[in-house]
C-alpha atoms as a PDB file:
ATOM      1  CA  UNK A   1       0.000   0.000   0.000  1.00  0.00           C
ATOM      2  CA  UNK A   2       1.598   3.521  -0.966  1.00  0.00           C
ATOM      3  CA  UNK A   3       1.897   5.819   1.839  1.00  0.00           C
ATOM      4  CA  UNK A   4       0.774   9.317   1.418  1.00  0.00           C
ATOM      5  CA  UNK A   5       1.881  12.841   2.224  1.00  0.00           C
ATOM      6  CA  UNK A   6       0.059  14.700   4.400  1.00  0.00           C
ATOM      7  CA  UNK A   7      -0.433  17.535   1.256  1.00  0.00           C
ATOM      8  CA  UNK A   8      -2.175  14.279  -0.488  1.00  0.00           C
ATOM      9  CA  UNK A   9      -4.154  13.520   2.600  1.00  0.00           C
ATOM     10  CA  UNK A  10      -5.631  16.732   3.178  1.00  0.00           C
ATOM     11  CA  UNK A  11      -7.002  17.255  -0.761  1.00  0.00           C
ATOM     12  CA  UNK A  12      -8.397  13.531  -0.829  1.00  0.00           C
ATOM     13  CA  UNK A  13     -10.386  14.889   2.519  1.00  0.00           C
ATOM     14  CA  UNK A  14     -11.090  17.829   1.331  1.00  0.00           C
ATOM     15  CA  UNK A  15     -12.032  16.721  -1.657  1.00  0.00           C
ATOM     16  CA  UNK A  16     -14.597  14.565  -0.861  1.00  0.00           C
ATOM     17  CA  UNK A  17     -16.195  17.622   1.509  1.00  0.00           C
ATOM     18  CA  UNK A  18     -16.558  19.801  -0.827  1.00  0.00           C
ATOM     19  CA  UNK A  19     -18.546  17.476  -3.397  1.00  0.00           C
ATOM     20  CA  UNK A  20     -20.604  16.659  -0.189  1.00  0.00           C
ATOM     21  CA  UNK A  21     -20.786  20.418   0.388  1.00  0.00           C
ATOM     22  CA  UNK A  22     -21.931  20.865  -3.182  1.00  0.00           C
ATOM     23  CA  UNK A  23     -24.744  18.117  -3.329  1.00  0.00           C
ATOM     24  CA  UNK A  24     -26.248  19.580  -0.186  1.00  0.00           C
ATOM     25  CA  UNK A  25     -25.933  23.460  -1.881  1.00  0.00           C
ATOM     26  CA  UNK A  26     -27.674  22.322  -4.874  1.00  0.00           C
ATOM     27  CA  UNK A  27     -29.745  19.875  -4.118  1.00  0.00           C
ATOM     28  CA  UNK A  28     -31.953  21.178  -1.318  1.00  0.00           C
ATOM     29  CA  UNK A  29     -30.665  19.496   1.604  1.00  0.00           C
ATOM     30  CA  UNK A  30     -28.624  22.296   3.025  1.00  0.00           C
ATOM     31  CA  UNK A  31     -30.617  23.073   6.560  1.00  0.00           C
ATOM     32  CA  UNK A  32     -28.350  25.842   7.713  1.00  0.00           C
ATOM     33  CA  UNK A  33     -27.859  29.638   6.124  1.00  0.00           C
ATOM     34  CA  UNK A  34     -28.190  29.025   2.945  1.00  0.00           C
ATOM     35  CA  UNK A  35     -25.679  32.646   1.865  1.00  0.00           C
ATOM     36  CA  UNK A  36     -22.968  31.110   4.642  1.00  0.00           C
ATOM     37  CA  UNK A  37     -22.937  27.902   3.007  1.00  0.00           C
ATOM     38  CA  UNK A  38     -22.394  28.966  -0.101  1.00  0.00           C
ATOM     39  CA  UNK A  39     -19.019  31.446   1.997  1.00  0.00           C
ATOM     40  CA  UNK A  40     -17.706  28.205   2.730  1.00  0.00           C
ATOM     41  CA  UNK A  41     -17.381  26.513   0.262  1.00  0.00           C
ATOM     42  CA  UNK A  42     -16.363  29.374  -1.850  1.00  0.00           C
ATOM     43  CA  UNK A  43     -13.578  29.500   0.435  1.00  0.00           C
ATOM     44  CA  UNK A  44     -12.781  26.326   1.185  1.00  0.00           C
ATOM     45  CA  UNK A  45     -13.173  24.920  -2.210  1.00  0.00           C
ATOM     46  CA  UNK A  46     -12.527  27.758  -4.881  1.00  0.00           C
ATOM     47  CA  UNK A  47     -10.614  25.454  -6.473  1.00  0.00           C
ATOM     48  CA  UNK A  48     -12.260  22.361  -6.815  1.00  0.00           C
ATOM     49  CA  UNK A  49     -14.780  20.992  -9.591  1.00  0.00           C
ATOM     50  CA  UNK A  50     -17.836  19.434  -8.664  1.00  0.00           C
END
């Protein structure tokens, strides 16, 4: 099993948060502020596709 650096650790996590954060943006399920959702990811995950 390759071992991975903690710069490859932290995008494979973050990764899969922000598509999580994305589904529940667009698809309804969001049940917090809907405006400080949207701050979060846009600065957590500017640079990911969804």
């Amino acid at each position: 099993m390759e071992k991975l650096t903690n710069d490859q650790m932290e995008n494979l996590v973050r990764t899969g948060y922000c598509e999580d954060l994305w589904t529940m943006l667009t698809g309804g399920n969001y049940q917090g502020d809907l405006a400080y959702g949207w701050s979060v990811y846009a600065r957590n995950c500017v640079d990911q596709n969804p």
